[in-house]
Protein backbone atom coordinates (compact mmCIF):
# COMPACT_ATOMS: atom_id res chain seq x y z
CA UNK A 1 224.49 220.14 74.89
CA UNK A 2 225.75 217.26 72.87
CA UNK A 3 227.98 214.33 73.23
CA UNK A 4 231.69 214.78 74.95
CA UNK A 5 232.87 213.10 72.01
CA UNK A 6 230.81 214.53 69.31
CA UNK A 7 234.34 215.93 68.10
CA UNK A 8 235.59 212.40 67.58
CA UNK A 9 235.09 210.21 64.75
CA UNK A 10 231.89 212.42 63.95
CA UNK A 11 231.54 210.83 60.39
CA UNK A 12 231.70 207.29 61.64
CA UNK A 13 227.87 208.82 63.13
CA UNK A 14 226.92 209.57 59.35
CA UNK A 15 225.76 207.18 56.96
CA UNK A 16 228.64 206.38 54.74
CA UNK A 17 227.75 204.06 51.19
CA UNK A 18 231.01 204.51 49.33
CA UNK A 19 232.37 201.52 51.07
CA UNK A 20 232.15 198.33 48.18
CA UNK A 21 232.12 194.91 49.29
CA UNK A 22 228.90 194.72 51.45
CA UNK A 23 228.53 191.10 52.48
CA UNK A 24 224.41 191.06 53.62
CA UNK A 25 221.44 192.89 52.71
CA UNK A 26 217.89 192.86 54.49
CA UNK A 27 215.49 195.45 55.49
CA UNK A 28 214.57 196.51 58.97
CA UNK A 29 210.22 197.23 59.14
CA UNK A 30 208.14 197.42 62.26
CA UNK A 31 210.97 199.10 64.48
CA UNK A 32 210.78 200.55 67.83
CA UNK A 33 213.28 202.07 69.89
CA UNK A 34 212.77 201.73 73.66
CA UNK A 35 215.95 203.96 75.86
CA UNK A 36 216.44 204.19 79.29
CA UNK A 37 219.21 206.53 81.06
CA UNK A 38 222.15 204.03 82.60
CA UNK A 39 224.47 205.01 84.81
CA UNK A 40 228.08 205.46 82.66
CA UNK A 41 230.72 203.63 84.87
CA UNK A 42 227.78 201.03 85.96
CA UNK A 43 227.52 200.10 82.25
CA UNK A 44 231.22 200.08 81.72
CA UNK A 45 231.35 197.19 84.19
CA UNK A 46 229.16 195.28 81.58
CA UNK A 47 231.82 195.81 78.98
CA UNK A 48 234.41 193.67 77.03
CA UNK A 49 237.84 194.98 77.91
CA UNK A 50 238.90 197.69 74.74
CA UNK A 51 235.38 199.79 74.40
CA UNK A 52 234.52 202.73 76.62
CA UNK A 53 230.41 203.78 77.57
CA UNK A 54 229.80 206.56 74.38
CA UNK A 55 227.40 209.12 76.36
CA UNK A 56 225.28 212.13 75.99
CA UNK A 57 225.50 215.05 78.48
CA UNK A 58 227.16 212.37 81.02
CA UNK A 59 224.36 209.43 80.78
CA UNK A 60 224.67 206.34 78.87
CA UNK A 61 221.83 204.50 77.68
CA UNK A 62 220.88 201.51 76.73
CA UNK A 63 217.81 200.15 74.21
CA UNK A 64 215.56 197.60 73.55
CA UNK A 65 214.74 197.10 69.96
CA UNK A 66 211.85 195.13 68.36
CA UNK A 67 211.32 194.74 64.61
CA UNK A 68 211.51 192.02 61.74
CA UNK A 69 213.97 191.24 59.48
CA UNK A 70 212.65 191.17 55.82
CA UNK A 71 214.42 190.20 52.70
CA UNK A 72 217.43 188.87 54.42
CA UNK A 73 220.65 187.41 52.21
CA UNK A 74 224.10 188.28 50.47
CA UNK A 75 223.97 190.91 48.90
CA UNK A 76 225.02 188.56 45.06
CA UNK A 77 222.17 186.55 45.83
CA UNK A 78 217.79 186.73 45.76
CA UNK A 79 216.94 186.89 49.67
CA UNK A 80 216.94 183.07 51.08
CA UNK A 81 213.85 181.77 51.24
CA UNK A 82 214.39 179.64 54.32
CA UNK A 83 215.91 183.05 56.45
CA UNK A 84 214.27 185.60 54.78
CA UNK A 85 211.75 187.29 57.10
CA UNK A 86 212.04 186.56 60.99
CA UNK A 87 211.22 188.96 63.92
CA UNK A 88 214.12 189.95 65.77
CA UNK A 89 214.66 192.01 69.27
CA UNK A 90 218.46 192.96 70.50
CA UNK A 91 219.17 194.71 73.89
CA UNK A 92 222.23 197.52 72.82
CA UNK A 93 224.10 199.85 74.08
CA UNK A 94 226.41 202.55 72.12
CA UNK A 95 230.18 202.80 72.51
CA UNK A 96 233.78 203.51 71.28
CA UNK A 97 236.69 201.64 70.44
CA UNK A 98 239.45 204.54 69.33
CA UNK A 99 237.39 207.31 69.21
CA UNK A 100 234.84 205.85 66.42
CA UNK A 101 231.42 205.00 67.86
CA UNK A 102 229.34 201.91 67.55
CA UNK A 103 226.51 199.62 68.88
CA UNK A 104 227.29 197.02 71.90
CA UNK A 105 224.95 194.12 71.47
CA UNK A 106 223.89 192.24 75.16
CA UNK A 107 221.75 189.74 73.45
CA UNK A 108 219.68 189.73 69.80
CA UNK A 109 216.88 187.28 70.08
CA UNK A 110 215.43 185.54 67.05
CA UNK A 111 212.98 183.29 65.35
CA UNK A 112 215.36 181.95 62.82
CA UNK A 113 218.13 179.02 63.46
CA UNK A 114 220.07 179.76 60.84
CA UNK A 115 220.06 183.83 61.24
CA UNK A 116 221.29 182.62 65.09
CA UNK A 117 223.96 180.25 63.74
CA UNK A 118 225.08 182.94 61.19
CA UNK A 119 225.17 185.57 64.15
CA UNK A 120 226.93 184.03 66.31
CA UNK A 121 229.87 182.11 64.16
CA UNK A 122 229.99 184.47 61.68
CA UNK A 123 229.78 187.76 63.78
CA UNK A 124 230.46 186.79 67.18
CA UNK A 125 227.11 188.17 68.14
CA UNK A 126 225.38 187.02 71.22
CA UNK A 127 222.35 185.32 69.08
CA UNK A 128 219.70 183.65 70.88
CA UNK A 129 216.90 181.23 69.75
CA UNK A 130 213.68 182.29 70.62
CA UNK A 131 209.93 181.79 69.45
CA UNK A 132 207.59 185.16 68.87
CA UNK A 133 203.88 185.87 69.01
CA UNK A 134 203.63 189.38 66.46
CA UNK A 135 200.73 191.25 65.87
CA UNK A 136 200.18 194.36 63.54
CA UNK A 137 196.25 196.69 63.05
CA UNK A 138 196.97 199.57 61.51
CA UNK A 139 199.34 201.57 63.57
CA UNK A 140 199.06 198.87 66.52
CA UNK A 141 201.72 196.60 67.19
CA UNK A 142 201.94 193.60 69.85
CA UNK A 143 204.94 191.72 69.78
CA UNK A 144 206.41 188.77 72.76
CA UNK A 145 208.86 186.75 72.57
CA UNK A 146 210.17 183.78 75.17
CA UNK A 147 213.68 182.39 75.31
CA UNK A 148 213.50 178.45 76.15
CA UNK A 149 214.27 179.29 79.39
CA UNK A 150 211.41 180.94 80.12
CA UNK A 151 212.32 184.49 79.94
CA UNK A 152 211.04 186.81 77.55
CA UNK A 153 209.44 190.32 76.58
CA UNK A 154 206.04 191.80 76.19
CA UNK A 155 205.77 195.25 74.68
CA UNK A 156 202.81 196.82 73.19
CA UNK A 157 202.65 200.71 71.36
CA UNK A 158 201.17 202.71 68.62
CA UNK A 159 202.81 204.70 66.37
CA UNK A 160 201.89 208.23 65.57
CA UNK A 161 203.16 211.03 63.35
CA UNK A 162 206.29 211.51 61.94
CA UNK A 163 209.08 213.70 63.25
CA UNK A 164 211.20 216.27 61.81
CA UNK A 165 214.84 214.68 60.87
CA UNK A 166 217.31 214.16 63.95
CA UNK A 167 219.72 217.03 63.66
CA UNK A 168 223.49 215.91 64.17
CA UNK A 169 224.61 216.34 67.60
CA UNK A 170 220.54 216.08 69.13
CA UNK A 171 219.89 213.60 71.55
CA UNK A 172 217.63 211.57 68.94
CA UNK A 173 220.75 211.48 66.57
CA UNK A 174 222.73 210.06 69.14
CA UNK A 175 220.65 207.53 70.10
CA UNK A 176 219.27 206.30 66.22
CA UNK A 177 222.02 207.01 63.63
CA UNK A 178 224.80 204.29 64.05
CA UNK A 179 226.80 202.98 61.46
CA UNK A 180 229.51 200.66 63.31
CA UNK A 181 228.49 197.58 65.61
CA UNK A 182 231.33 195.99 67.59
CA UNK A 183 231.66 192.22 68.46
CA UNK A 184 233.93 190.47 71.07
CA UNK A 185 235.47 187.15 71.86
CA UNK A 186 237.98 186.38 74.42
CA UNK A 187 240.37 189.82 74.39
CA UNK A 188 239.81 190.10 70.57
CA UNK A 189 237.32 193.44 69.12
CA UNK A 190 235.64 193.27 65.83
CA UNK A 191 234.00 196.30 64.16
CA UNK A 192 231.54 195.95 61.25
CA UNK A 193 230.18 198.48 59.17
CA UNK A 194 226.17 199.14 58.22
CA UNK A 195 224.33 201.22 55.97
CA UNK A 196 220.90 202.85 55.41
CA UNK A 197 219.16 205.88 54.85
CA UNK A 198 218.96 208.25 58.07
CA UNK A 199 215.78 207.01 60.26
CA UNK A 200 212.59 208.46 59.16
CA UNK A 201 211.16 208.32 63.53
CA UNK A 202 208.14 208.50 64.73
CA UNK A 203 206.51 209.30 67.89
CA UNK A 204 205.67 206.04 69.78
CA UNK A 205 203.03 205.19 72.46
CA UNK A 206 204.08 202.50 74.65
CA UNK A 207 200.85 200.97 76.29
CA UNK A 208 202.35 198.14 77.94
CA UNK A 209 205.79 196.18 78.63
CA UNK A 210 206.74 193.40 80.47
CA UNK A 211 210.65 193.06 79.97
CA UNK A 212 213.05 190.42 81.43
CA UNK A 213 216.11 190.95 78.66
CA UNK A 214 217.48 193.94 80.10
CA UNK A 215 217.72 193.13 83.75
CA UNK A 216 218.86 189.33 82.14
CA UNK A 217 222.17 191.83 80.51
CA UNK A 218 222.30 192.26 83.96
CA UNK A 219 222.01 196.47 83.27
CA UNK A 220 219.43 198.71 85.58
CA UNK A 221 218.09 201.41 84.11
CA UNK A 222 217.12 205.15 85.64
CA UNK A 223 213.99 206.50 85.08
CA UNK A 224 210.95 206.01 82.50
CA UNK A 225 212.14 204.93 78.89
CA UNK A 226 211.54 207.28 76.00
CA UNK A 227 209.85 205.75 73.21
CA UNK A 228 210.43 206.01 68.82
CA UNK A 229 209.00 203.90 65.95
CA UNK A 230 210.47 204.04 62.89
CA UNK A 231 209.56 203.79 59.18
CA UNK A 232 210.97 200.61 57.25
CA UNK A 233 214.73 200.92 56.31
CA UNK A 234 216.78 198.87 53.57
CA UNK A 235 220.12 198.09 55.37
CA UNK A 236 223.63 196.54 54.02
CA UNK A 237 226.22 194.92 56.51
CA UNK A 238 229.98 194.47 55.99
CA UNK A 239 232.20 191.91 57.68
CA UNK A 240 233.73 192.19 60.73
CA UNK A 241 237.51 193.42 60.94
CA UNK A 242 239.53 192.98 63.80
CA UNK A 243 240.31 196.64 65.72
């Protein structure tokens, strides 16, 4: 059974390139998806006033989301060499603002000042500073951060085989292929478009994580998280517009 609202805006969940004027390039490598199950009208609490929980056969669910940036810049420049590559981990949710469905960011921590200054004056994304330890053998990745106050993440996983494309409407679909991300300030909604390829996922083995930024969105989660890694991605981003 598929989303409640698979009927609305069901190309805003489709990868759409026609759109000119992308304002940011970059490529996403190193990606892991970690969901837990979230109570609907808990998580609505946890919401700026104008989006409503998007959910899948009545659960919500939120994700935390390791990877590194790479090749970061506008798109009618070479990648800037001083904010290029950084490592990166956000703690999202998924949503709608009239019917079209994005990504909800809690927090999207970084080892780059001037990624976090862009973020968060030129987005009005909830950008934080924070300093990462990253590791990578073969299909073995280690990756911590901690946030100056002391808070932080440890996950560690292996990656494994590919999996078959996410068919529209599946579960895996739901949870990977977005194409809008929404931004708040005060009363005011901005949505932004992205675009990349559909995920190539891969099962993931999560050996070990220590999390703080999740409980820190102040969100509790149901159950044991499911696990994807994903194959390297080259991404464009469009400007916010006020909805």
């Amino acid at each position: 059974m598929s989303s409640p609202h698979a009927d609305i805006g069901w190309e805003s969940r489709l990868p759409d390139s026609r759109t000119p004027g992308a304002a940011i390039k970059m490529s996403w490598k190193d990606l892991l998806f970690i969901h837990w199950r979230v109570d609907p009208d808990l998580l609505q609490q946890t919401l700026p006033p104008g989006l409503e929980v998007d959910t899948f056969d009545g659960a919500a669910w939120v994700a935390l989301v390791p990877f590194t940036m790479a090749g970061t810049g506008p798109t009618f420049l070479p990648p800037l060499p001083f904010a290029r590559n950084f490592h990166e981990c956000n703690v999202r949710t998924y949503v709608l603002k009239d019917g079209v469905p994005g990504v909800w960011f809690y927090s999207l921590d970084a080892a780059s000042r001037i990624a976090v200054f862009g973020g968060r004056n030129l987005w009005n994304l909830n950008y934080v500073n924070a300093r990462f330890e990253v590791s990578k053998n073969d299909t073995l990745h280690e990756y911590a951060l901690t946030r100056r106050d002391g808070r932080g993440t440890r996950i560690r996983w292996r990656t494994g085989e590919a999996m078959p494309r996410s068919e529209f409407g599946s579960l895996r679909h739901f949870l990977t292929e977005r194409y809008n991300l929404y931004a708040a300030r005060g009363d005011r909604v901005w949505r932004g478009a992205v675009h990349h390829e559909p995920w190539t996922l891969r099962e993931a083995e999560l050996l070990e994580l220590e999390d703080e930024l999740v409980a820190e969105a102040g969100i509790e989660t149901i159950g044991d998280p499911i696990c994807m890694a994903a194959d390297p991605v080259r991404v464009r981003g469009w400007m916010l517009k006020r909805v």
